[in-house]
PDB file of N, CA and C in Angstrom:
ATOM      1  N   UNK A   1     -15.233 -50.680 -32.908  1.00  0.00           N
ATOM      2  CA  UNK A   1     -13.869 -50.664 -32.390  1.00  0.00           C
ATOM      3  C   UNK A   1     -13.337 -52.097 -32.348  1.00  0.00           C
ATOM      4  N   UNK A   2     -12.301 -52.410 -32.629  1.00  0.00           N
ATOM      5  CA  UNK A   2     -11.472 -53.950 -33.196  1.00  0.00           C
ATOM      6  C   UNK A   2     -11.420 -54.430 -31.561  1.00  0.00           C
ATOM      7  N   UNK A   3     -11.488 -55.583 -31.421  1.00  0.00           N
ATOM      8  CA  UNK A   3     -10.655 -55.948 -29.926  1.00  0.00           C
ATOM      9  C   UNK A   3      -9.245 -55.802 -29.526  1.00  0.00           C
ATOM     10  N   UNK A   4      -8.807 -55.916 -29.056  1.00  0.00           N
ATOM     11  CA  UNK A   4      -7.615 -55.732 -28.211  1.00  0.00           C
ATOM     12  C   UNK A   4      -7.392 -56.384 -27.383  1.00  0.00           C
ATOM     13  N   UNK A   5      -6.158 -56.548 -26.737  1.00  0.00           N
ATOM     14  CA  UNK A   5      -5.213 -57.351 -25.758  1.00  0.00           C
ATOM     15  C   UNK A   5      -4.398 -56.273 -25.515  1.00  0.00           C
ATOM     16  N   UNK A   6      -3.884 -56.890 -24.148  1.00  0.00           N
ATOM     17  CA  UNK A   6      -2.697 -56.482 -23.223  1.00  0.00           C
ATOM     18  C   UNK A   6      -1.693 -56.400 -23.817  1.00  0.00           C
ATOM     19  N   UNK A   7      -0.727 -55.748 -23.382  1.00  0.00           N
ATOM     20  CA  UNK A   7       0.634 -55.740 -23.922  1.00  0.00           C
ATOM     21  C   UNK A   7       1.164 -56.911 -23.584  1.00  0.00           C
ATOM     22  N   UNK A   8       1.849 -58.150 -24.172  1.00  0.00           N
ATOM     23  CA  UNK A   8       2.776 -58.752 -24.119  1.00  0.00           C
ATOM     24  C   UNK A   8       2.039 -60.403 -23.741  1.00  0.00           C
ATOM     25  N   UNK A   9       0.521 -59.754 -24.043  1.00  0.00           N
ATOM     26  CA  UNK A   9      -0.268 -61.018 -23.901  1.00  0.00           C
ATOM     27  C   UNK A   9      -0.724 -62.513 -24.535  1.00  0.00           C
ATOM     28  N   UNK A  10      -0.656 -63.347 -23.883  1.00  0.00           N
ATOM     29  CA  UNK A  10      -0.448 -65.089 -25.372  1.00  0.00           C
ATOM     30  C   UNK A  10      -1.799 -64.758 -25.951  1.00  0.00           C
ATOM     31  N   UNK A  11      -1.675 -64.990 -27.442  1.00  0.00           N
ATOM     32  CA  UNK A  11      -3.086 -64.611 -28.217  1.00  0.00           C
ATOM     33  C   UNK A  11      -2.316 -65.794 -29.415  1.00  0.00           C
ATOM     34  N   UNK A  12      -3.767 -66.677 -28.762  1.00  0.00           N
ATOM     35  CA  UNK A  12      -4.181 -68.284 -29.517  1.00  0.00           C
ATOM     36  C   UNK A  12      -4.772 -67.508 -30.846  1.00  0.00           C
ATOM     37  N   UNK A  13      -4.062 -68.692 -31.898  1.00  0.00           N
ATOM     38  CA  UNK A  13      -4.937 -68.111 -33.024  1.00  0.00           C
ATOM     39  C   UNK A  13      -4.955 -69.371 -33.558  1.00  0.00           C
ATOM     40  N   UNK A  14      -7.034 -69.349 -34.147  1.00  0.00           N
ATOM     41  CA  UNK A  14      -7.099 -70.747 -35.248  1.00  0.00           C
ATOM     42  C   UNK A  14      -7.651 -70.813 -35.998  1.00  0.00           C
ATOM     43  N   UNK A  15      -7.154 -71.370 -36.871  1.00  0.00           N
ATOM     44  CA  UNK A  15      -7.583 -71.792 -38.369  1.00  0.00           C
ATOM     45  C   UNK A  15      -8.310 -72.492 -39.014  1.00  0.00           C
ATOM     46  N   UNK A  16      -9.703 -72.448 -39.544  1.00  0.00           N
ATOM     47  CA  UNK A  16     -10.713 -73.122 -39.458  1.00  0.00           C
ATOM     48  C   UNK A  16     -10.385 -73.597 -41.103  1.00  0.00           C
ATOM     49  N   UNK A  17      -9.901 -73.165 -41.252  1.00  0.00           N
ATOM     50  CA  UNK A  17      -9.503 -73.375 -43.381  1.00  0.00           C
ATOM     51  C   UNK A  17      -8.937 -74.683 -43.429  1.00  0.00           C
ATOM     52  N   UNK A  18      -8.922 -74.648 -44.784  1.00  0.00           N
ATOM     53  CA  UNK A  18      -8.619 -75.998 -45.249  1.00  0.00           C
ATOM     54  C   UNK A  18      -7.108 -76.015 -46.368  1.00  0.00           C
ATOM     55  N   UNK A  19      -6.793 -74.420 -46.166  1.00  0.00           N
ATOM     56  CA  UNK A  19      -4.936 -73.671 -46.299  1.00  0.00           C
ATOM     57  C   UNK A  19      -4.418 -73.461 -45.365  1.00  0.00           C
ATOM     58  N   UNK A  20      -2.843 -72.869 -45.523  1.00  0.00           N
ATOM     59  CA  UNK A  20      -2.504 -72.122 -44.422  1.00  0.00           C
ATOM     60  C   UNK A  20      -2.925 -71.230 -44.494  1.00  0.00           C
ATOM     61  N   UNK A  21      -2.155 -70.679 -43.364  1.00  0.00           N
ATOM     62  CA  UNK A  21      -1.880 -68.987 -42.882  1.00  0.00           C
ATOM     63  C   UNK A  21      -1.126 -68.414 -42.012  1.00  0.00           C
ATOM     64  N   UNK A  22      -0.639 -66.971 -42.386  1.00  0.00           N
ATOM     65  CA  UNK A  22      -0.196 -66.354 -41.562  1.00  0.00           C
ATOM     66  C   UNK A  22      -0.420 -65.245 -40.712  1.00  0.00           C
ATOM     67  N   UNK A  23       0.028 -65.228 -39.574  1.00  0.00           N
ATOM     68  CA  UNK A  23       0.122 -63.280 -39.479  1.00  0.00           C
ATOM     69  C   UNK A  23       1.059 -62.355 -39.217  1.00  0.00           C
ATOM     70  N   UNK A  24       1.436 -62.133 -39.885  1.00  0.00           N
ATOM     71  CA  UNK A  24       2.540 -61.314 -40.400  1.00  0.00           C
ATOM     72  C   UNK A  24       2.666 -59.753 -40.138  1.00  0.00           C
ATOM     73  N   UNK A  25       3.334 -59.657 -39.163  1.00  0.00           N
ATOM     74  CA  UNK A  25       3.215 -58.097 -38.990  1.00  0.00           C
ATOM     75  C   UNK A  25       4.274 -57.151 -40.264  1.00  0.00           C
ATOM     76  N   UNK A  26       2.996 -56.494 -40.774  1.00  0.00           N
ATOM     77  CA  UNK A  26       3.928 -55.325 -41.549  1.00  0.00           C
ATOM     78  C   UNK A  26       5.034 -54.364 -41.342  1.00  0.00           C
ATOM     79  N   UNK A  27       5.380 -54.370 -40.097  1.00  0.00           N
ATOM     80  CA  UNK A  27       6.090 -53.467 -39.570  1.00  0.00           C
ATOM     81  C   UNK A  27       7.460 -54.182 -38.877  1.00  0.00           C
ATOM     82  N   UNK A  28       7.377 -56.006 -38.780  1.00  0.00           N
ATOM     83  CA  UNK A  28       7.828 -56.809 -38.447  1.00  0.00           C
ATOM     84  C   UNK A  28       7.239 -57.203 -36.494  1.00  0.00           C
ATOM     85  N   UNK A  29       8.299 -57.807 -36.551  1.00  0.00           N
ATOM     86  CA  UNK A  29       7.933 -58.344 -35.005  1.00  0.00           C
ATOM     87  C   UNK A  29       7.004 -59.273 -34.665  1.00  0.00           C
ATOM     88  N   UNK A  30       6.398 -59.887 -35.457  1.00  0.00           N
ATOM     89  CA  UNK A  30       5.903 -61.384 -35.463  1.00  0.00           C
ATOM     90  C   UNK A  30       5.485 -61.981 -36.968  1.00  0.00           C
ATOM     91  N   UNK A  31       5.451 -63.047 -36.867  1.00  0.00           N
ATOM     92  CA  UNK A  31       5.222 -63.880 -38.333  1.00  0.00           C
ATOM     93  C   UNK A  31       5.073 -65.353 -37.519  1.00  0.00           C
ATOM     94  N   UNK A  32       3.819 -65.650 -37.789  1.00  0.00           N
ATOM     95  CA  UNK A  32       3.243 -66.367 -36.854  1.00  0.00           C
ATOM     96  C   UNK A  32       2.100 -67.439 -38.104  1.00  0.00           C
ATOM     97  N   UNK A  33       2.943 -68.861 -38.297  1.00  0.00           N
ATOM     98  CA  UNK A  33       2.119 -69.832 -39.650  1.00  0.00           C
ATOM     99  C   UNK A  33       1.286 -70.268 -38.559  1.00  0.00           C
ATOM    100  N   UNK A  34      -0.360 -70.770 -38.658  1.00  0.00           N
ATOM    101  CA  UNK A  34      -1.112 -71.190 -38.808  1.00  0.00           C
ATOM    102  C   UNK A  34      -1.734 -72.535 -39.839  1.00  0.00           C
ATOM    103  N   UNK A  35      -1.372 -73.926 -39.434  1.00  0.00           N
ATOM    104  CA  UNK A  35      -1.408 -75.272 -39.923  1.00  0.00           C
ATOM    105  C   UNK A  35      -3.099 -74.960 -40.524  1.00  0.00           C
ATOM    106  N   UNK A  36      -3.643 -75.529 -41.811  1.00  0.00           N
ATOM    107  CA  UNK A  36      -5.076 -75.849 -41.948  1.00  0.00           C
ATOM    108  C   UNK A  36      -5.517 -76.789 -40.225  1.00  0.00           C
ATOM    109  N   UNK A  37      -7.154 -76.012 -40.242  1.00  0.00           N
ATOM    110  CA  UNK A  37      -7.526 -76.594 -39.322  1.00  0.00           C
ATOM    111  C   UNK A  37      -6.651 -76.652 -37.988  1.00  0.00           C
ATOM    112  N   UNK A  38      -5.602 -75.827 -37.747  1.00  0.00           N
ATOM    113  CA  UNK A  38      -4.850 -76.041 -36.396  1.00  0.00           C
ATOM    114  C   UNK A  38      -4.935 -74.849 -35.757  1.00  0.00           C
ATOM    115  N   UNK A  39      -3.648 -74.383 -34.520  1.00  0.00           N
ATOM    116  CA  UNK A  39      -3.733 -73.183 -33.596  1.00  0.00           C
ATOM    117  C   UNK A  39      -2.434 -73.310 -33.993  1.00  0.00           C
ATOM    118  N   UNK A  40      -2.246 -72.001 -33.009  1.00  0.00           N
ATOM    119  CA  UNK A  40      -0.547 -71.327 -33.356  1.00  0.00           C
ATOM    120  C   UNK A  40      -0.997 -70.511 -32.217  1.00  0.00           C
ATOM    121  N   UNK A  41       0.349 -70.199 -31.909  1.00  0.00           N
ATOM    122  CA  UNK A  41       0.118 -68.955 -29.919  1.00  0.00           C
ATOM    123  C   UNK A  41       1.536 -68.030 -30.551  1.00  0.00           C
ATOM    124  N   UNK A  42       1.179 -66.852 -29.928  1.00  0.00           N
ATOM    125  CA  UNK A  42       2.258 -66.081 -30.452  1.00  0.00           C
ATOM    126  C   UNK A  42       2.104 -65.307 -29.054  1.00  0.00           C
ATOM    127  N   UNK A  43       3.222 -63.780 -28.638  1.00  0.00           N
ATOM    128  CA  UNK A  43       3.065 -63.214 -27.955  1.00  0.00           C
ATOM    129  C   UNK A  43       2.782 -61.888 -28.297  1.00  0.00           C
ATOM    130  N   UNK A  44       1.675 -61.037 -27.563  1.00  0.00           N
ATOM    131  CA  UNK A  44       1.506 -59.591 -28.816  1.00  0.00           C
ATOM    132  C   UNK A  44       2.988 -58.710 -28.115  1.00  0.00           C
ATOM    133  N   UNK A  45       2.581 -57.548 -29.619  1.00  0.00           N
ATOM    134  CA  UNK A  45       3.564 -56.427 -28.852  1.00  0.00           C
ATOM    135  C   UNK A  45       3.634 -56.102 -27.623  1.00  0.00           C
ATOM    136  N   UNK A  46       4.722 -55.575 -26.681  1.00  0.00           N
ATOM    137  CA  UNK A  46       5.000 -54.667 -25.181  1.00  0.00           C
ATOM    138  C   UNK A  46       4.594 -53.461 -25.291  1.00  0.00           C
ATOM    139  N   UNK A  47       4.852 -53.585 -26.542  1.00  0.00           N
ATOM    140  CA  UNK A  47       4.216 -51.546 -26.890  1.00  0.00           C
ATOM    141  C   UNK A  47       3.079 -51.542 -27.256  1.00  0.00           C
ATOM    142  N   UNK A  48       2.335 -50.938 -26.279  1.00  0.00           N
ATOM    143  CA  UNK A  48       0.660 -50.149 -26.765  1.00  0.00           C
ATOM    144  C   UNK A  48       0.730 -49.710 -28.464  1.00  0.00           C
ATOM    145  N   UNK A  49      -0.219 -50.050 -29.113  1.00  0.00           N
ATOM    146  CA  UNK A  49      -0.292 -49.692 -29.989  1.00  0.00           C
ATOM    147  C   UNK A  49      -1.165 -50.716 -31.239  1.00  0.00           C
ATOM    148  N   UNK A  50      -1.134 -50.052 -32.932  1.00  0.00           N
ATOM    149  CA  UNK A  50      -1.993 -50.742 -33.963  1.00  0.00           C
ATOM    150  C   UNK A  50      -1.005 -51.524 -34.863  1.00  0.00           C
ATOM    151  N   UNK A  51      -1.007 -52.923 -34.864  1.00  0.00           N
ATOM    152  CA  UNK A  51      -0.166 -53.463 -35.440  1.00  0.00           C
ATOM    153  C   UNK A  51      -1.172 -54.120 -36.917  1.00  0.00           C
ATOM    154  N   UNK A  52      -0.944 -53.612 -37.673  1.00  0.00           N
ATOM    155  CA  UNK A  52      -1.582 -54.294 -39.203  1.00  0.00           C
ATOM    156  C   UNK A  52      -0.583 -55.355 -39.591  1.00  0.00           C
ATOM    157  N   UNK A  53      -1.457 -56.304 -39.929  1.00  0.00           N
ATOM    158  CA  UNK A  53      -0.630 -57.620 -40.566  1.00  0.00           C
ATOM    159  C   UNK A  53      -1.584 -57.936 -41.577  1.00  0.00           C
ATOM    160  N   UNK A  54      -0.680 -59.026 -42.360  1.00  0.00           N
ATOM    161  CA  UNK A  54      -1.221 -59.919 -43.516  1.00  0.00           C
ATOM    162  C   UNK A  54      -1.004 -61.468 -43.412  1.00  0.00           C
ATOM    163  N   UNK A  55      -1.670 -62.324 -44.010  1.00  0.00           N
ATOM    164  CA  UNK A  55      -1.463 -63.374 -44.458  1.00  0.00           C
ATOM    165  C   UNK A  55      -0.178 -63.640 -45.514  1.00  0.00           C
ATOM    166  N   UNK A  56       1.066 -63.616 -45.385  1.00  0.00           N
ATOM    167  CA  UNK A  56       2.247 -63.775 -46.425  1.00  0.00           C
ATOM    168  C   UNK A  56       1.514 -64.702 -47.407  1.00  0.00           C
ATOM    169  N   UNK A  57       0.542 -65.939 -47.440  1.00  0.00           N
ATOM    170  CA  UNK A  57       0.495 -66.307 -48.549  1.00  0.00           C
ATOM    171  C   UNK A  57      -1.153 -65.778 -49.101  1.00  0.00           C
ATOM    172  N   UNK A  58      -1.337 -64.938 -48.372  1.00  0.00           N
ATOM    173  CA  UNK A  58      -2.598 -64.348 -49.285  1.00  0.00           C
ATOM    174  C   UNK A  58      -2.880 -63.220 -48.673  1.00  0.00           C
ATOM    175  N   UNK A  59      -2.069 -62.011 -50.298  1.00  0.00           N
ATOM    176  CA  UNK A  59      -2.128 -60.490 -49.251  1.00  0.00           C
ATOM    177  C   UNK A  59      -3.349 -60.080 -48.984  1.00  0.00           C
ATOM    178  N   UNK A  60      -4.354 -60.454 -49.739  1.00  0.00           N
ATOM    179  CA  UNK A  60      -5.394 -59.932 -49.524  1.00  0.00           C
ATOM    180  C   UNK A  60      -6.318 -59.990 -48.083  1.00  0.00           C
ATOM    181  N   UNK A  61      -5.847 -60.730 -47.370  1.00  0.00           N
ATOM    182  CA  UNK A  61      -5.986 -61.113 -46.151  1.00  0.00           C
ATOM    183  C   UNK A  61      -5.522 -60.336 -45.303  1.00  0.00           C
ATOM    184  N   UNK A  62      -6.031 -59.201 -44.596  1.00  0.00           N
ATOM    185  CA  UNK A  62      -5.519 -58.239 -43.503  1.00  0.00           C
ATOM    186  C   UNK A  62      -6.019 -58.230 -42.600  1.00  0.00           C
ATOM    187  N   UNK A  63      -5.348 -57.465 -41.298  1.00  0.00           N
ATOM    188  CA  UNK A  63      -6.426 -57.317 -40.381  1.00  0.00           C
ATOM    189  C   UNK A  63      -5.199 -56.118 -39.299  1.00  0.00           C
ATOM    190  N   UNK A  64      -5.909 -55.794 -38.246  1.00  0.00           N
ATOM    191  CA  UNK A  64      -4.676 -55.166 -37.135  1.00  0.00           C
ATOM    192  C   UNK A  64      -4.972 -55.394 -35.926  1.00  0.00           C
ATOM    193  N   UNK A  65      -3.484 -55.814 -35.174  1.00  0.00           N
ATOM    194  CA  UNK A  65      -4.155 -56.458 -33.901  1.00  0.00           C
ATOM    195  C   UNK A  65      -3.642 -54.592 -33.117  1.00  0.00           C
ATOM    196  N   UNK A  66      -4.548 -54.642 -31.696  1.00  0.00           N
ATOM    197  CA  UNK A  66      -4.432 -53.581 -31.043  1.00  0.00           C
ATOM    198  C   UNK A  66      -3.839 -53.843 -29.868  1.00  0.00           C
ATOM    199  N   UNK A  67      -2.818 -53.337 -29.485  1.00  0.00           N
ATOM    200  CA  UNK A  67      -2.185 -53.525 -28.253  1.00  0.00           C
ATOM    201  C   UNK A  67      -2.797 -52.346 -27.094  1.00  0.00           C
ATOM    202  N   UNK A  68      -3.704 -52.751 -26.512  1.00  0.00           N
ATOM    203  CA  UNK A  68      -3.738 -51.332 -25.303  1.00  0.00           C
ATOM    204  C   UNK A  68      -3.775 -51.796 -23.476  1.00  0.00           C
TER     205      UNK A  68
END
């Protein structure tokens, strides 16, 4: 089972690469760049629920954050 966060909770994210990145919700409602080697803070969804995102510069890069 994936981890999860609270609704509407700050979720640090970092980048150990030596590119960017993003996370990009497919459905919209965040798009959140990630510097090489840096952090980025975003806020998750209010709504419970499975948000799938991508990396905009590398689709192959997925994942879904869980709001519960």
């Amino acid at each position: 089972m994936p981890a999860s966060v609270a609704p509407g909770a700050t979720i640090t994210i970092k980048n150990s690469d030596s590119q960017a990145h993003t996370v990009t919700s497919k459905e919209g409602g965040f798009d959140v760049k990630v510097d090489p080697q840096g952090t980025a803070t975003m806020k998750a969804p209010t709504k419970p629920g499975s948000y799938k995102f991508v990396c905009s510069f590398h689709a192959n890069m997925t994942g879904t954050l869980v709001v519960k």
